[in-house]
N, C-alpha and C. Protein backbone atom coordinates (compact mmCIF):
# COMPACT_ATOMS: atom_id res chain seq x y z
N UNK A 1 9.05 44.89 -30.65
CA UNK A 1 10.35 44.58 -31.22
C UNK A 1 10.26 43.33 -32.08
N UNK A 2 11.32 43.26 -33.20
CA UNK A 2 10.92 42.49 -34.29
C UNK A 2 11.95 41.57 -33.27
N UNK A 3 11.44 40.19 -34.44
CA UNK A 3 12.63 38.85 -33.53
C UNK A 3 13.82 39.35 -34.35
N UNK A 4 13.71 39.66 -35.60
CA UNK A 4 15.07 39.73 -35.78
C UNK A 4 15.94 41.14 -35.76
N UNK A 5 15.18 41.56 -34.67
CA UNK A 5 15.96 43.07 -34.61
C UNK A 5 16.76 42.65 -32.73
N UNK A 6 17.96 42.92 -33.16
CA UNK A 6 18.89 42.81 -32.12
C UNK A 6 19.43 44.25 -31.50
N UNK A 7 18.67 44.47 -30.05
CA UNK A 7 19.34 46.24 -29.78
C UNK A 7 20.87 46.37 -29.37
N UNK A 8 21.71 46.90 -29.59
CA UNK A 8 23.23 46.58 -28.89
C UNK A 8 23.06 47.77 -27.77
N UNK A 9 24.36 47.59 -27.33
CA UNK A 9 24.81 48.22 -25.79
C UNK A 9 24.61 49.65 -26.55
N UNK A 10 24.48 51.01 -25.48
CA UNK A 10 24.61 52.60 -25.68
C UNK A 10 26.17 52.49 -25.29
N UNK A 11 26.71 51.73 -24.62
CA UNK A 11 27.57 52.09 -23.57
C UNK A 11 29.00 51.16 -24.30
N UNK A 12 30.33 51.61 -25.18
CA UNK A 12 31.52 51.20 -25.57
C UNK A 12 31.82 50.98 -24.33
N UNK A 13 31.94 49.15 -23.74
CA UNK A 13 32.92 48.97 -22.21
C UNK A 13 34.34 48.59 -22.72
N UNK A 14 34.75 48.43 -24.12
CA UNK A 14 36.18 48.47 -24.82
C UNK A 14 36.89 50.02 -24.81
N UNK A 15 35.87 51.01 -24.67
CA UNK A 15 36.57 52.23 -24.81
C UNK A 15 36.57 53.30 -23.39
N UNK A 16 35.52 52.49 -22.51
CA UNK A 16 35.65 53.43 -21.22
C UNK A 16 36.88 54.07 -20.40
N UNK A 17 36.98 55.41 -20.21
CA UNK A 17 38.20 55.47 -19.26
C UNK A 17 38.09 55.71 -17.80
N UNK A 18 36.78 55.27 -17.76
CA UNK A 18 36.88 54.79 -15.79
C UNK A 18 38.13 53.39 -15.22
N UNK A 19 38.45 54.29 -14.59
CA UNK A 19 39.29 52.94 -13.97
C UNK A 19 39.12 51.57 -13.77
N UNK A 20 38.28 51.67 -12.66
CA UNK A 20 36.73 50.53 -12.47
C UNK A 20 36.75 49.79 -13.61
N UNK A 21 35.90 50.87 -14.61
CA UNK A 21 35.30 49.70 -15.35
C UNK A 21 36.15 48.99 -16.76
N UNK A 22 37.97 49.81 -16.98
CA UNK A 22 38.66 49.51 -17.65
C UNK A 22 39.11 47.63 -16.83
N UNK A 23 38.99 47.50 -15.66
CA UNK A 23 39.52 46.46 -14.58
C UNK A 23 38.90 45.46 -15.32
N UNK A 24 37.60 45.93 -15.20
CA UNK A 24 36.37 44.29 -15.28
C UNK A 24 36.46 43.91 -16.49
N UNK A 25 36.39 45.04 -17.28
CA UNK A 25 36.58 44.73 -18.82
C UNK A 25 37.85 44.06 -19.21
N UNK A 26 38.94 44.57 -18.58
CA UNK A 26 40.47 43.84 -18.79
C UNK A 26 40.40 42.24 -17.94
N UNK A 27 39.53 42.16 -17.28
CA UNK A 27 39.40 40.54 -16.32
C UNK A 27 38.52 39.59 -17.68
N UNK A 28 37.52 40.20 -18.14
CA UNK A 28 36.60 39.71 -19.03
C UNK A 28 37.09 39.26 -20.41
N UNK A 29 37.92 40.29 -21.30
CA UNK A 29 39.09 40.21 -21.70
C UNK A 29 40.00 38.85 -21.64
N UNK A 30 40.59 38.96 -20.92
CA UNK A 30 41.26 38.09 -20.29
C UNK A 30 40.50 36.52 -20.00
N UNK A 31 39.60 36.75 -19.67
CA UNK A 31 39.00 34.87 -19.55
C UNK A 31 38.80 34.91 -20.85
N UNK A 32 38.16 35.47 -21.73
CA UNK A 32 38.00 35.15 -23.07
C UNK A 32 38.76 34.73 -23.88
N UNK A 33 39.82 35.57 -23.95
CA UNK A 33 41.36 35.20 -24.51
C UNK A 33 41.73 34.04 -24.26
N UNK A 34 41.66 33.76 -22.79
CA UNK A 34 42.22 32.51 -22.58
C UNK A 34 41.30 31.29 -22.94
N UNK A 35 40.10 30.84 -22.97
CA UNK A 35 39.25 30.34 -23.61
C UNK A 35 39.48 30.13 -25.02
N UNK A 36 39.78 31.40 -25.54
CA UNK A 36 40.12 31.37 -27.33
C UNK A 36 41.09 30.39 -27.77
N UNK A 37 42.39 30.81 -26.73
CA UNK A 37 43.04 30.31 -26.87
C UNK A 37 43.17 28.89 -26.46
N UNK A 38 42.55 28.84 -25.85
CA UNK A 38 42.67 26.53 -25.68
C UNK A 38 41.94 25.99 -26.56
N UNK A 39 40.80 27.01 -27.05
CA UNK A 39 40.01 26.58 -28.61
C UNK A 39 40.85 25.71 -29.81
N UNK A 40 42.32 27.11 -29.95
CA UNK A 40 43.38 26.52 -31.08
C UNK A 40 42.78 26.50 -32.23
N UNK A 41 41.73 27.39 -32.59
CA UNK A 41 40.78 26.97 -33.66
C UNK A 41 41.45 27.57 -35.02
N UNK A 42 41.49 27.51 -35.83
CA UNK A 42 41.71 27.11 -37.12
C UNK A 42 41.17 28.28 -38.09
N UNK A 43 39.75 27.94 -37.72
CA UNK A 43 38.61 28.52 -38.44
C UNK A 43 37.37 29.56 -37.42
N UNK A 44 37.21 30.42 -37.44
CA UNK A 44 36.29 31.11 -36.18
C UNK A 44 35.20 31.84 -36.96
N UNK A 45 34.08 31.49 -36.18
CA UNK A 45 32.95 32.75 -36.67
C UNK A 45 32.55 33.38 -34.76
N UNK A 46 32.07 34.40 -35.20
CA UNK A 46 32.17 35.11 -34.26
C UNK A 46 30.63 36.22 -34.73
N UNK A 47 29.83 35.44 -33.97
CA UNK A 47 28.18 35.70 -34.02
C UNK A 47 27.60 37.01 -32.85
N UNK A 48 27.02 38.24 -33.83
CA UNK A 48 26.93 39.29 -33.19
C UNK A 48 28.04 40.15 -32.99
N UNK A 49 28.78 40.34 -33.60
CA UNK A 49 30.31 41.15 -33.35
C UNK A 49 30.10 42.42 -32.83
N UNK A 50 28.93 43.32 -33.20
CA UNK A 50 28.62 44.67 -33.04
C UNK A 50 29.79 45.16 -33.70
N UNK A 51 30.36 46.34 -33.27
CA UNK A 51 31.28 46.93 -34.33
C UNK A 51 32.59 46.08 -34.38
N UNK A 52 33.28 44.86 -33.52
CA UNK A 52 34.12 44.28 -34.36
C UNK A 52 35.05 44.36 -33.43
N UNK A 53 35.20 44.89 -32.09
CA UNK A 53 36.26 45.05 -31.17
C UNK A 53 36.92 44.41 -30.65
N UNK A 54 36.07 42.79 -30.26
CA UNK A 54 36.17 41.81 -29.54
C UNK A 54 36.95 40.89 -31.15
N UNK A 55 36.69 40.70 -31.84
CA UNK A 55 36.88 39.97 -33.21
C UNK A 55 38.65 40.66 -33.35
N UNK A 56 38.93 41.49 -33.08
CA UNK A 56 40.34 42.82 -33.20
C UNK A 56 40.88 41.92 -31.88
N UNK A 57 40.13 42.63 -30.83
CA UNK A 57 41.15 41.77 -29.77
C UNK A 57 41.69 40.50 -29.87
N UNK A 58 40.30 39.48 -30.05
CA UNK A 58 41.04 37.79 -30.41
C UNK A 58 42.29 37.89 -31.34
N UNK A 59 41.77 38.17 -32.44
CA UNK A 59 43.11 38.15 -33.56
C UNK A 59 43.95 38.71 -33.07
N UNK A 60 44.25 39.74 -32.74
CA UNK A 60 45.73 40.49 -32.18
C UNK A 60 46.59 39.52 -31.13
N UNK A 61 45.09 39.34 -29.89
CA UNK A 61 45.80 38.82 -28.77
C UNK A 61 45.99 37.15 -28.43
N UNK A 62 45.03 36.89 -29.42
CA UNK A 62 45.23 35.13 -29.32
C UNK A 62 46.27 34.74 -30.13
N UNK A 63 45.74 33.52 -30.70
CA UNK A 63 46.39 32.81 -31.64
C UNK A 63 45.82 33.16 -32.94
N UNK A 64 47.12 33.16 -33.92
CA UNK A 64 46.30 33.64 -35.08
C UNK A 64 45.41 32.98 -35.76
N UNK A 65 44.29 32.39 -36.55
CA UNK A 65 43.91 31.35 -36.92
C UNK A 65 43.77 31.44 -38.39
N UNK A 66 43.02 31.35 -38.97
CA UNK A 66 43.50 30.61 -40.73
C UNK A 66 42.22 31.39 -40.91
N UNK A 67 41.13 31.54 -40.69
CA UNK A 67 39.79 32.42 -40.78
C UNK A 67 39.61 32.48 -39.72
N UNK A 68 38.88 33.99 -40.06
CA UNK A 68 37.86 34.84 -38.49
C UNK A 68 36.78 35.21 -39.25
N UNK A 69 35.81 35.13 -39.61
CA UNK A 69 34.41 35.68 -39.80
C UNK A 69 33.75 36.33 -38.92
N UNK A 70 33.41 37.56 -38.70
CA UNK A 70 32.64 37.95 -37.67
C UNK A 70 31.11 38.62 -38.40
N UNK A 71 30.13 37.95 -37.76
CA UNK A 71 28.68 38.30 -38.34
C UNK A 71 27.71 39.33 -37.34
N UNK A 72 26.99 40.08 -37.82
CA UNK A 72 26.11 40.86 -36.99
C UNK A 72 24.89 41.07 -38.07
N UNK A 73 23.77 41.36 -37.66
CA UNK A 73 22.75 41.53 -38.18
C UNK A 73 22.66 42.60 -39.18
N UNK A 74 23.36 44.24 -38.54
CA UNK A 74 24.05 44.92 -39.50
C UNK A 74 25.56 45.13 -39.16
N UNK A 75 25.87 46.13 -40.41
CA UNK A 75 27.70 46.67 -40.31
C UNK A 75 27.75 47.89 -40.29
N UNK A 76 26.59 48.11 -39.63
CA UNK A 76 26.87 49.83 -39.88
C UNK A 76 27.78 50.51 -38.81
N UNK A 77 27.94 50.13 -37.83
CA UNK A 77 29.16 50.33 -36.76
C UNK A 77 30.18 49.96 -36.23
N UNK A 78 30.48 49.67 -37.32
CA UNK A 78 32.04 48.36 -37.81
C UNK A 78 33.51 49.76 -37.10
N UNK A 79 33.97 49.45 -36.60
CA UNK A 79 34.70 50.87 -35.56
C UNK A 79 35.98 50.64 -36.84
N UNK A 80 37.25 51.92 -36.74
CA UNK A 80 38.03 51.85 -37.69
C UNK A 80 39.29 50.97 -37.10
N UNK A 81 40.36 50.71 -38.08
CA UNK A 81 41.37 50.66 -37.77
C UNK A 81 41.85 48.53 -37.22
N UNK A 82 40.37 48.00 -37.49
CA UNK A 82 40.57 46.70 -37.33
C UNK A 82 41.47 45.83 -38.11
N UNK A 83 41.78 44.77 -37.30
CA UNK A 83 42.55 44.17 -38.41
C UNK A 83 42.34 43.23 -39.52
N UNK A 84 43.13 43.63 -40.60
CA UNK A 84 42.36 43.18 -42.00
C UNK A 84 41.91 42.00 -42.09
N UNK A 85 42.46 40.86 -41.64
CA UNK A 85 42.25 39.36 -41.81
C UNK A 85 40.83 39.51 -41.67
N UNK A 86 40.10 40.04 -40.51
CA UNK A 86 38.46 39.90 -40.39
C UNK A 86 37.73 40.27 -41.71
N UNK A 87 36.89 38.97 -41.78
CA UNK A 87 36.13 39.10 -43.09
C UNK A 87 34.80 39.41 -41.97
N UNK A 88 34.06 40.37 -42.44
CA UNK A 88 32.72 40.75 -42.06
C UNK A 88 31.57 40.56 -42.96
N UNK A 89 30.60 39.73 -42.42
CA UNK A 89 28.93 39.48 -43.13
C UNK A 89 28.03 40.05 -42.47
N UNK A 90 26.93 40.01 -42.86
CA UNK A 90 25.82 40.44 -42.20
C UNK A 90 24.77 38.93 -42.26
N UNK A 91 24.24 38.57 -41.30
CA UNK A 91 23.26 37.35 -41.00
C UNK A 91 22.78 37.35 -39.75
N UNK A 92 21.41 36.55 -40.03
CA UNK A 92 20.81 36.83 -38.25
C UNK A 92 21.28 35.48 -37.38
N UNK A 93 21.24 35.76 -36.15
CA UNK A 93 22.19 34.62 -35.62
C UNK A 93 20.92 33.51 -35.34
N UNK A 94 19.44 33.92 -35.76
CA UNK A 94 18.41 32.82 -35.95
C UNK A 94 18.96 32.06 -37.37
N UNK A 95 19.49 32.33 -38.18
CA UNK A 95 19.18 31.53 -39.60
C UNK A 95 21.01 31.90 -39.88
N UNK A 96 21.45 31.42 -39.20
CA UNK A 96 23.12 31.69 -40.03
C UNK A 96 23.43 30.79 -41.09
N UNK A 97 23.99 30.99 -42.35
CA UNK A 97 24.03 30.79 -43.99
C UNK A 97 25.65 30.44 -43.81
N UNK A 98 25.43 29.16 -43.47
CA UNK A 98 26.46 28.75 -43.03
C UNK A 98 26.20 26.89 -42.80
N UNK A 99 26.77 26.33 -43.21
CA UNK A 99 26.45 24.63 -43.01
C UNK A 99 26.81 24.43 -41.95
N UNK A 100 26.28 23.05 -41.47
CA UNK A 100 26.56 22.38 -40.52
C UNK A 100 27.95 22.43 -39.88
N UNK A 101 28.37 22.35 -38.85
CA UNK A 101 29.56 22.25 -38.79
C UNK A 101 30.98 22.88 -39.32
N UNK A 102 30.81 24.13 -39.74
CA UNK A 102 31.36 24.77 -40.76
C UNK A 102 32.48 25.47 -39.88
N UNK A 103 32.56 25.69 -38.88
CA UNK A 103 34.32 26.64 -38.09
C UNK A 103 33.96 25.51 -37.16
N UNK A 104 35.40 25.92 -36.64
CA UNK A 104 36.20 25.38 -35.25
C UNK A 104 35.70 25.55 -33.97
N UNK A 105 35.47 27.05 -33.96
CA UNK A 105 35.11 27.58 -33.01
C UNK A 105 33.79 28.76 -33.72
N UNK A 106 33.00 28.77 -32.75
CA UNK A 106 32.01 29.65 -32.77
C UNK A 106 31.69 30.58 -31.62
N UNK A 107 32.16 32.04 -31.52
CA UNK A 107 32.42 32.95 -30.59
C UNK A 107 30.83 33.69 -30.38
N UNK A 108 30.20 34.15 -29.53
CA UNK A 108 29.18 34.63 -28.96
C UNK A 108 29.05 35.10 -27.90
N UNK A 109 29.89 36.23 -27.93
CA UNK A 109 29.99 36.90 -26.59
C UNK A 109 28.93 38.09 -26.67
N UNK A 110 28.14 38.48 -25.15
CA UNK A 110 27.25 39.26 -24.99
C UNK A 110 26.21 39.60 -26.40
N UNK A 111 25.73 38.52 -26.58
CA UNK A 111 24.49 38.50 -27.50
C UNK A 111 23.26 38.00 -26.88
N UNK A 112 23.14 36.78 -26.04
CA UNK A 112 21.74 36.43 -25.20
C UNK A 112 21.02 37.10 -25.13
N UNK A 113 22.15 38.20 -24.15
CA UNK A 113 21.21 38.71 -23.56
C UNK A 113 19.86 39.88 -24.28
N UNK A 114 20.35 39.93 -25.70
CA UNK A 114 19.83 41.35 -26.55
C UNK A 114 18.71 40.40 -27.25
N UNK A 115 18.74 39.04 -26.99
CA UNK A 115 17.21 37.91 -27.93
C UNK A 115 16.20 37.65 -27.27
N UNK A 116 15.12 38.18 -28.44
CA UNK A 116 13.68 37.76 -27.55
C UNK A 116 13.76 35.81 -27.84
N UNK A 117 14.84 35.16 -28.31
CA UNK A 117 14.74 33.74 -28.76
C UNK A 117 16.14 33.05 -28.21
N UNK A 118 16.24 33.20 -27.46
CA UNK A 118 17.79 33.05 -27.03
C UNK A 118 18.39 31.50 -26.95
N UNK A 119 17.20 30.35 -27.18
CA UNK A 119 17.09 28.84 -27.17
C UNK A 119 17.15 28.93 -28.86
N UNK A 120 16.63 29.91 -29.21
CA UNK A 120 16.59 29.25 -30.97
C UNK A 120 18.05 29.53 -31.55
N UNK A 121 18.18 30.68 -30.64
CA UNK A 121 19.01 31.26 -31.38
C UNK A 121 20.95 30.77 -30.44
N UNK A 122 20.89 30.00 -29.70
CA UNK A 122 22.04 29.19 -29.02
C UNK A 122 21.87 27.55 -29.90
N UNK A 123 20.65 27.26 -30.72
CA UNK A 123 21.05 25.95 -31.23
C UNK A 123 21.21 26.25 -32.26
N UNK A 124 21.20 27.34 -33.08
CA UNK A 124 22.09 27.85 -34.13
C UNK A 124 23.21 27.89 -34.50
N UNK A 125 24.02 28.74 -33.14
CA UNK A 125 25.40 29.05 -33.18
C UNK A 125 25.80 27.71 -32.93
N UNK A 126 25.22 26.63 -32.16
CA UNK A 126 26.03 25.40 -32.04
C UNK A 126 25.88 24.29 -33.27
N UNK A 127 24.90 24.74 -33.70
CA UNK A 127 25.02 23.95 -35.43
C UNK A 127 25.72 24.16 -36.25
N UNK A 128 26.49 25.28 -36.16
CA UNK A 128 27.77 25.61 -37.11
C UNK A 128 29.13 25.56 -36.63
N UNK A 129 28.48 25.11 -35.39
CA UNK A 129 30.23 25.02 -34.74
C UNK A 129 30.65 23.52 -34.74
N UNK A 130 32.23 23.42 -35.18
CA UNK A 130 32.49 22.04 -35.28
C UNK A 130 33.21 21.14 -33.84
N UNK A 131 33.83 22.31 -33.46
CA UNK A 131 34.52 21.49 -31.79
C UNK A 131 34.43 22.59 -31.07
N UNK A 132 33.87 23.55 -31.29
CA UNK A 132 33.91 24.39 -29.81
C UNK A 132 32.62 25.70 -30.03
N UNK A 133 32.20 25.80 -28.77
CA UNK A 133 31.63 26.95 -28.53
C UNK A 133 32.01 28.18 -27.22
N UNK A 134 32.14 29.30 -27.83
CA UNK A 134 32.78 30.10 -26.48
C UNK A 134 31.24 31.40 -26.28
N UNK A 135 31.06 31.67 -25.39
CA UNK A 135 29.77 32.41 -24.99
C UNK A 135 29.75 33.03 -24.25
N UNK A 136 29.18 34.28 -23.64
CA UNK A 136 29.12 35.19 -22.14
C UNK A 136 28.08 35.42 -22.15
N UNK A 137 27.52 36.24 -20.98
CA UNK A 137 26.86 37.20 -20.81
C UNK A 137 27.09 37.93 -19.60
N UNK A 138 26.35 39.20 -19.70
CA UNK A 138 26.46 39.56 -17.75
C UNK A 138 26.17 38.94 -16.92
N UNK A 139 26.38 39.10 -15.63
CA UNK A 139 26.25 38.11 -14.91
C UNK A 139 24.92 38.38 -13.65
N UNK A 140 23.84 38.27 -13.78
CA UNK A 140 22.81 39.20 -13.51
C UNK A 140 22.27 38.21 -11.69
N UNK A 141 21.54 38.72 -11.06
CA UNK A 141 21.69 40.47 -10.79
C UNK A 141 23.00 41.10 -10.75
N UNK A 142 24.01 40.61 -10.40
CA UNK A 142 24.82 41.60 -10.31
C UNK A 142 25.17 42.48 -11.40
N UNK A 143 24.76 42.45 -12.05
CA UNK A 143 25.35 43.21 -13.61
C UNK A 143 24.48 44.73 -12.94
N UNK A 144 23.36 44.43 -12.94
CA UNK A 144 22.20 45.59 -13.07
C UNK A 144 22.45 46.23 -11.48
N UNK A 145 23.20 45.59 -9.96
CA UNK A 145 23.34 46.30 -9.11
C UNK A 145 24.58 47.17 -9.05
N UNK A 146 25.39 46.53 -10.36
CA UNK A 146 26.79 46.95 -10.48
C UNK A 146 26.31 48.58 -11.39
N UNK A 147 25.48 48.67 -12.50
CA UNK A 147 24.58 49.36 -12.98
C UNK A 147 24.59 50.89 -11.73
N UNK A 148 23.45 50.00 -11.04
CA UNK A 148 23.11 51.12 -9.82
C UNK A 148 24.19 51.67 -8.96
N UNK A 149 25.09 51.39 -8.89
CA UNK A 149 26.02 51.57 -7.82
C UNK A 149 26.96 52.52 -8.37
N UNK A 150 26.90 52.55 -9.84
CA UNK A 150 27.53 53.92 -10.46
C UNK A 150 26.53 54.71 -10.99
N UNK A 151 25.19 54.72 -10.71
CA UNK A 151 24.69 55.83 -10.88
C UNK A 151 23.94 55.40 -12.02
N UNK A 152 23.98 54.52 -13.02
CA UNK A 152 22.74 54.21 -14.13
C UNK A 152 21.94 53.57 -14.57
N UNK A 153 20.78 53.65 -15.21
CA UNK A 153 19.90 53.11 -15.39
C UNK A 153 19.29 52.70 -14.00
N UNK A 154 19.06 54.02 -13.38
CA UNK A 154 17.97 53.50 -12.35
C UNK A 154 16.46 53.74 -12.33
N UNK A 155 16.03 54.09 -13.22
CA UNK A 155 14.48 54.20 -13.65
C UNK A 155 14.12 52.41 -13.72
N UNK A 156 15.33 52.32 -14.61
CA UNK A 156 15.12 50.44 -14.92
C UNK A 156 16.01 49.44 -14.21
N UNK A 157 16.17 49.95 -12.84
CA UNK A 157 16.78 49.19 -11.61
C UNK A 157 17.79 48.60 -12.27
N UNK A 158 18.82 49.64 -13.24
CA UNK A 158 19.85 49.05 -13.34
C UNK A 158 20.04 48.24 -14.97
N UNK A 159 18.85 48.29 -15.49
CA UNK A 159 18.59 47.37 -16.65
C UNK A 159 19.37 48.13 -17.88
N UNK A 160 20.51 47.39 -18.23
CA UNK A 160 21.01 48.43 -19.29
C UNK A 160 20.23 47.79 -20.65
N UNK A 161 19.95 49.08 -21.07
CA UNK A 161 19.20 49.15 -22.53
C UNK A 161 19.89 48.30 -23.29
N UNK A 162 18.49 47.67 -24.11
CA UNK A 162 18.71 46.79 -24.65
C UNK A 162 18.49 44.78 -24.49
N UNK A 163 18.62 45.40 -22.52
CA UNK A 163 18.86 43.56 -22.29
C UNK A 163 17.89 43.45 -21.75
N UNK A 164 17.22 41.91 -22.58
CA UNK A 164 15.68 41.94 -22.43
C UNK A 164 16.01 40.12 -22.12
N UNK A 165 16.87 39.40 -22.01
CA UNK A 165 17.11 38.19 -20.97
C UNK A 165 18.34 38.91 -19.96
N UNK A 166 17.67 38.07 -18.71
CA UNK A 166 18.77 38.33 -17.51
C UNK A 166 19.22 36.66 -17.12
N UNK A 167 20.43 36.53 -17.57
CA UNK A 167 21.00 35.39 -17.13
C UNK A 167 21.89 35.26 -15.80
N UNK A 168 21.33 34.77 -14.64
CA UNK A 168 22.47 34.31 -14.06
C UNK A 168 23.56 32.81 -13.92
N UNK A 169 24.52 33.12 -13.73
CA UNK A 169 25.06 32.42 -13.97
C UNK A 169 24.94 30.97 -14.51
N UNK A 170 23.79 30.25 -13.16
CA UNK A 170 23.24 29.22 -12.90
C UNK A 170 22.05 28.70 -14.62
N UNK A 171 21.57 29.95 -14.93
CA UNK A 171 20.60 29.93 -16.26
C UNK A 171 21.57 29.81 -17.43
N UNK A 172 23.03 30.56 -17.63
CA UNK A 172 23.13 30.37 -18.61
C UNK A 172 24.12 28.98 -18.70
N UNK A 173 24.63 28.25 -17.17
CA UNK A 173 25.08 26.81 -17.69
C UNK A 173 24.15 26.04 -18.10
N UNK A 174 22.93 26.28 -17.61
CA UNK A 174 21.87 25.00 -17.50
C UNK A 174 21.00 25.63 -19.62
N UNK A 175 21.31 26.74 -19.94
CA UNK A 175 21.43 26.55 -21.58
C UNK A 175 22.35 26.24 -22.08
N UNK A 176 23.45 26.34 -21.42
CA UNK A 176 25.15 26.16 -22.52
C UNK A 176 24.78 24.35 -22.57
N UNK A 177 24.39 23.88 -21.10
CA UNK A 177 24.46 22.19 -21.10
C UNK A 177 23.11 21.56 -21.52
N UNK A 178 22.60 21.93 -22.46
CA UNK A 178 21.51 21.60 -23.45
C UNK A 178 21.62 21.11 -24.44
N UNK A 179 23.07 21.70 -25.24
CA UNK A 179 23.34 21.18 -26.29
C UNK A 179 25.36 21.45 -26.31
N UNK A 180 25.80 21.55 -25.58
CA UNK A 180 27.62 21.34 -24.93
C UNK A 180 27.94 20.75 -24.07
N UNK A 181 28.71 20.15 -24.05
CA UNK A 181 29.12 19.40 -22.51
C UNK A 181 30.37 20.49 -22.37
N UNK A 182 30.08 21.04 -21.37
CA UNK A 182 31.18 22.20 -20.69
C UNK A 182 32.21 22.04 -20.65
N UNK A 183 33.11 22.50 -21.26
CA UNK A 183 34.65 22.16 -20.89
C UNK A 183 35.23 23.24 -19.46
N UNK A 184 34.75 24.51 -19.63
CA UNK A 184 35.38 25.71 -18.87
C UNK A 184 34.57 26.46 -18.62
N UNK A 185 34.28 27.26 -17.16
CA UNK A 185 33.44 28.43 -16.95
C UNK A 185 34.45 29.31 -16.18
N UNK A 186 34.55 30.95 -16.95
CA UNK A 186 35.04 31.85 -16.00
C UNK A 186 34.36 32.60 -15.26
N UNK A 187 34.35 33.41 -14.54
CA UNK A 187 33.65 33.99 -13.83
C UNK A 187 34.09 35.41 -13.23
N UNK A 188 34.45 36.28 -14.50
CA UNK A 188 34.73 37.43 -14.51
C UNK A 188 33.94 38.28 -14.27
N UNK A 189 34.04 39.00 -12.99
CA UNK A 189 32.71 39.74 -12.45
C UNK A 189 32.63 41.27 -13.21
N UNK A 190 31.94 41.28 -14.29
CA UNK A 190 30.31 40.60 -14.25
C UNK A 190 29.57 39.92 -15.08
N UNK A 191 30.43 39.04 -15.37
CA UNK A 191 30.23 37.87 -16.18
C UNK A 191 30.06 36.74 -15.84
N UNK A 192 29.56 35.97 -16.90
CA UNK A 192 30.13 34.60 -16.66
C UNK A 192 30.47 34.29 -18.16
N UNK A 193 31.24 33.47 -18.35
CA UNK A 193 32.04 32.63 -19.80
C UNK A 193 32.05 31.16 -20.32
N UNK A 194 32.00 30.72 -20.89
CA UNK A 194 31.61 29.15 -20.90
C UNK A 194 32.25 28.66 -22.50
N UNK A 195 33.25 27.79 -22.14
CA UNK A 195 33.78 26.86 -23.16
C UNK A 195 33.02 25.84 -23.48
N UNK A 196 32.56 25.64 -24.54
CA UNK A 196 31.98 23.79 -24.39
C UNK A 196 32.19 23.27 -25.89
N UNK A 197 31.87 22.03 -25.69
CA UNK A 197 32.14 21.23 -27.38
C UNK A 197 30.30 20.80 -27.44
N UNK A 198 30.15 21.03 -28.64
CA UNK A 198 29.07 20.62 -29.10
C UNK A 198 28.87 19.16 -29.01
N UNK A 199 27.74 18.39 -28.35
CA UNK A 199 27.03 17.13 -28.76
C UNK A 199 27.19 16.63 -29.64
C-alpha cells in the first residue's frame, strides 16, 4: 500500500438500518455535534470527508459557519443531495495546501485509523488549524469485538477493512496530547472523540 493511498470503510454506518447500529452512530453523532459546536468556528476544514456525510451533518446540525471545506484524497464518492455551502478539494492529509493556521477548526473524524503515518499525518491537520482540533476513531478492541459479535470480519478477528492502526482510547489521547492540550473527550461506544486547541 502506497502512503498516500487511504482505504475507506465497505460499510455506510450513516446509512445502516440496523437498529443497533443506527443507536451508536446517533450517540457518535451526537458527541461530535456537540464538540462542533463549542468549536463556534467560523472557518472549518474537514480532513478525509469520504463522501461528505459527516461535513452535511455538521452544517445542517451545528452552527452554521462562514466556510466548510471538506478534503479527501479523492471525490469520487461525494454521496448526492449535500448541502451546497460545502466547498470540496482533493489533498492528501500528509501535505495539505493550505497555510499555517488557516481555519478555526480542523475536523478529522475516522481517518487514523486508515494511515500507514498517522504521527505525520495528525501534525498536519494541527498545522492548519488555528484554535481547535476535533478527531475520532474506533475505539479498539472494542470496535473489532463489537465487529464479531454481529457476525463480521471474522477471518480478521473483527478487523474492518481498511484499518491498519488500532487505537485505544488511551493511544489516541496520548497522540491528540503531543501536539493539543485537550479540552474534551467523548466516549461514544465505539469511539472515542477529542476536542483540543493546538500548542
Amino acid at each position: 500500500m502506497s502512503q498516500e493511498n487511504v482505504v475507506g470503510n465497505f460499510y455506510d454506518k450513516y446509512a445502516t438500518k440496523n437498529r443497533i447500529s443506527r443507536a451508536l452512530v446517533g450517540g457518535f453523532l451526537a458527541s461530535v455535534t456537540s464538540l462542533y459546536a463549542r468549536a463556534a468556528a467560523k472557518s472549518v476544514l474537514e480532513v478525509g470527508c469520504g463522501e461528505g456525510k459527516l461535513a452535511d451533518h455538521l452544517v445542517r446540525s451545528g452552527p452554521r459557519p462562514d466556510r466548510f471545506l471538506a478534503t479527501d484524497l479523492s471525490l469520487e464518492c461525494q454521496a448526492q443531495g449535500l448541502d451546497p455551502m460545502i466547498e470540496f478539494a482533493e489533498a492528501s492529509v500528509y501535505q495539505l495546501p493550505f497555510e499555517s493556521n488557516s481555519f478555526d477548526l480542523v475536523v478529522c473524524c475516522e481517518v487514523m485509523e486508515h494511515l500507514e503515518r498517522p504521527r505525520d499525518a495528525f501534525a498536519e491537520v494541527v498545522r492548519v488549524a488555528r484554535n481547535f482540533v476535533l478527531m475520532s476513531t474506533p475505539w479498539e478492541p472494542v470496535w473489532r469485538v463489537m465487529n464479531m459479535a454481529r457476525g463480521k470480519y471474522l477471518r480478521d478477528l473483527g478487523n474492518t477493512p481498511g484499518h491498519i492502526q488500532h487505537f485505544s482510547r488511551r493511544d489516541l489521547i496520548a497522540l491528540a496530547e503531543t501536539r493539543l492540550n485537550v479540552v474534551s473527550i467523548r466516549k461514544p461506544p465505539p469511539w472515542t472523540v477529542i476536542l483540543g486547541e493546538p500548542r
